[in-house]
Protein backbone atom coordinates (compact mmCIF):
# COMPACT_ATOMS: atom_id res chain seq x y z
CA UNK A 1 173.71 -0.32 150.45
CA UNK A 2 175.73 -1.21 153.33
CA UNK A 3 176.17 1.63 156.12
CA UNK A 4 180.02 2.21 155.78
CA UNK A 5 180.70 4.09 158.80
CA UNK A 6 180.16 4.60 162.61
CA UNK A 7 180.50 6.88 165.48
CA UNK A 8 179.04 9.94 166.69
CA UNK A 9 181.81 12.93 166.02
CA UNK A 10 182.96 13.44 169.43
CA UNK A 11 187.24 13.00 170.09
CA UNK A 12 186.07 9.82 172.31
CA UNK A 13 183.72 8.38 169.72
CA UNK A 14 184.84 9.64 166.35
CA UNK A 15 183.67 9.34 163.02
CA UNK A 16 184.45 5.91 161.24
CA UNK A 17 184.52 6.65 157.92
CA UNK A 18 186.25 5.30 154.18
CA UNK A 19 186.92 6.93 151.33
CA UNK A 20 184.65 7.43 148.34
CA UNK A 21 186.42 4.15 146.76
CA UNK A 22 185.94 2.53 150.27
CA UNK A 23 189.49 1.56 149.85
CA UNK A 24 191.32 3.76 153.33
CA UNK A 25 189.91 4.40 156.41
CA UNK A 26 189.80 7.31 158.50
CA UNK A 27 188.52 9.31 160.84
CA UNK A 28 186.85 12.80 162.04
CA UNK A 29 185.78 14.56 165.27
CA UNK A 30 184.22 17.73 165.81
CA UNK A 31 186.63 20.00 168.17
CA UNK A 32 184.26 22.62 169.10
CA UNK A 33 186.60 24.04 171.59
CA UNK A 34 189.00 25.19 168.62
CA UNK A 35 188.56 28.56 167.70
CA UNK A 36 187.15 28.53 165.04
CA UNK A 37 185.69 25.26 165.62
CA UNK A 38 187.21 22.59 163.45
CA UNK A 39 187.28 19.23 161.87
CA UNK A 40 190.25 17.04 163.17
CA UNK A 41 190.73 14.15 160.26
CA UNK A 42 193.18 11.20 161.55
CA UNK A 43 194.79 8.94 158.88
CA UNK A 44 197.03 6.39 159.86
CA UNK A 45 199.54 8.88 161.79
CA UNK A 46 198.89 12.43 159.85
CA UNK A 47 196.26 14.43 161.27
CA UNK A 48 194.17 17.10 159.02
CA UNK A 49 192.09 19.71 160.17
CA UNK A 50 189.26 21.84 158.11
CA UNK A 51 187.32 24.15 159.13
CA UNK A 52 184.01 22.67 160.86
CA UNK A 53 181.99 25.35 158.72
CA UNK A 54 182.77 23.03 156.01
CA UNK A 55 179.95 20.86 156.63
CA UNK A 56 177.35 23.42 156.02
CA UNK A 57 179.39 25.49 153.49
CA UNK A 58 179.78 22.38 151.05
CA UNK A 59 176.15 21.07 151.63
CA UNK A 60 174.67 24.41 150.31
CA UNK A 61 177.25 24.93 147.91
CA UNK A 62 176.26 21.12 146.22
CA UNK A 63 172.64 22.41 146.90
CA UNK A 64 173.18 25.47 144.44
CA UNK A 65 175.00 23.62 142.06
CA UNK A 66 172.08 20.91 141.58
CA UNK A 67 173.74 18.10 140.07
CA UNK A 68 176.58 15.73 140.62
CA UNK A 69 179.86 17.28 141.02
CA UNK A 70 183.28 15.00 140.78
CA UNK A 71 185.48 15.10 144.24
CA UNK A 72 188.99 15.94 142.54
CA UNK A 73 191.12 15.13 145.88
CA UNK A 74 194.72 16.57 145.37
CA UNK A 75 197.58 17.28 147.97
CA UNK A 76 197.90 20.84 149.03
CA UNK A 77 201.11 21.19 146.48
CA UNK A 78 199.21 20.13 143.67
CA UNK A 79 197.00 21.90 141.58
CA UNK A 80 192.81 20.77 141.56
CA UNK A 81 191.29 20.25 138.44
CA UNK A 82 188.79 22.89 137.98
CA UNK A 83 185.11 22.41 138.94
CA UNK A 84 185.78 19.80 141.62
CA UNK A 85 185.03 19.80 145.19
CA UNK A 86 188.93 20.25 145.95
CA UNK A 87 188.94 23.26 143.76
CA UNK A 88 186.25 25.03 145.61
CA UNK A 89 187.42 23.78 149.28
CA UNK A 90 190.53 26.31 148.19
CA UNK A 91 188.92 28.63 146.33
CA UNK A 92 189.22 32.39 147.19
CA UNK A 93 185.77 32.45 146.00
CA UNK A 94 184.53 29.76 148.75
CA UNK A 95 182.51 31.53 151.80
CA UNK A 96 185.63 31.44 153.92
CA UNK A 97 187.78 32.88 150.64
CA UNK A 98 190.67 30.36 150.53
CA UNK A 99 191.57 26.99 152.62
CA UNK A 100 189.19 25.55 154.62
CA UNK A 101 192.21 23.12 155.74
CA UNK A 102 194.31 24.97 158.32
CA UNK A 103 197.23 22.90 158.77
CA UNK A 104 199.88 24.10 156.72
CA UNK A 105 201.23 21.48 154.28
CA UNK A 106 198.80 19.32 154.99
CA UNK A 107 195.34 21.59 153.90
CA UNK A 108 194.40 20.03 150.54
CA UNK A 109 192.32 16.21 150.00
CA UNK A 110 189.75 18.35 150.86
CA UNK A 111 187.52 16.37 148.38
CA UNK A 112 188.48 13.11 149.84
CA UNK A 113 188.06 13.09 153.37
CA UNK A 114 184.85 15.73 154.01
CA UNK A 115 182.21 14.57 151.53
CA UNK A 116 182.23 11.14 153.47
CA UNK A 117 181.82 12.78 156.44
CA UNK A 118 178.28 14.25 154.47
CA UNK A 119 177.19 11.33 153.58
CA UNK A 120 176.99 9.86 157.35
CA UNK A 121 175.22 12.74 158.04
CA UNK A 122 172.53 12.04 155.16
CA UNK A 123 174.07 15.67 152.97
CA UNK A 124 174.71 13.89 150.16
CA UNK A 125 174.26 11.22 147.72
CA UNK A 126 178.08 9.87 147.52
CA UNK A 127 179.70 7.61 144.84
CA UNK A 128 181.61 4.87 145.45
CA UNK A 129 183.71 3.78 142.46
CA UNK A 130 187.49 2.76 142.25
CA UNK A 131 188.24 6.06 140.64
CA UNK A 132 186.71 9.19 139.79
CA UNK A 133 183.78 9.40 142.40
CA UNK A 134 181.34 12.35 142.65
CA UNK A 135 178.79 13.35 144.75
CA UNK A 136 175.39 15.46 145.04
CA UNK A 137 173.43 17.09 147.42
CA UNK A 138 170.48 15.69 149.29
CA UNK A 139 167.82 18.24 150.69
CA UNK A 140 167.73 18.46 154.16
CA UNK A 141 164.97 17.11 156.50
């Protein structure tokens, strides 16, 4: 398969990443200098944060969970359908107990925009369908 993104995670050389469907583009940098650290998602003109944890949270989360989970994206306002990766990344029963977005009205795709980022970093084994994509840990080197 094609390599769909680029870039090494820094705010002058960010992540180049699409969505699972490869349709939108976006992109990520680490901010290290936030506290807590954090993950600073631009798309278009709206910019997302998550928690930078979120890498390693969701990677041993999928890890436990052993097979393929669906992603589930849904806007903070809207409710995730159970069992998904959006539903845990607002779980109170997540590692961080809630959000791991932190911008207020803007905290929820969750399951669209940071599984991407795992797959550039070889986490996970990502689908990429028009619709209904999941996606699956990969063991660490």
């Amino acid at each position: 398969m094609d390599t769909h993104w680029s870039g090494s995670g820094t705010a002058d050389d960010p992540w180049q990443l699409k969505t699972a469907p490869l349709s939108s583009q976006f992109s990520i940098h680490r901010d290290d200098e936030a506290d807590p650290p954090l993950l600073v998602c631009q798309v278009g003109s709206t910019r997302l944060t998550y928690l930078a944890r979120a890498v390693d949270d969701l990677h041993a989360m999928l890890v436990t969970h052993g097979d393929w989970m669906p992603l589930g994206a849904a806007d903070e306002k809207k409710e995730p359908a159970e069992g998904t990766v959006e539903a845990w990344g607002r779980s109170p029963d997540n590692p961080v107990g809630g959000w791991y977005g932190q911008r207020k009205g803007y905290r929820g795709r969750f399951g669209m925009y940071v599984p991407p980022l795992l797959e550039a970093l070889g986490l996970v084994e990502l689908e990429h369908n028009a619709r209904n994509n999941r996606v699956r840990a990969l063991p660490r080197d």
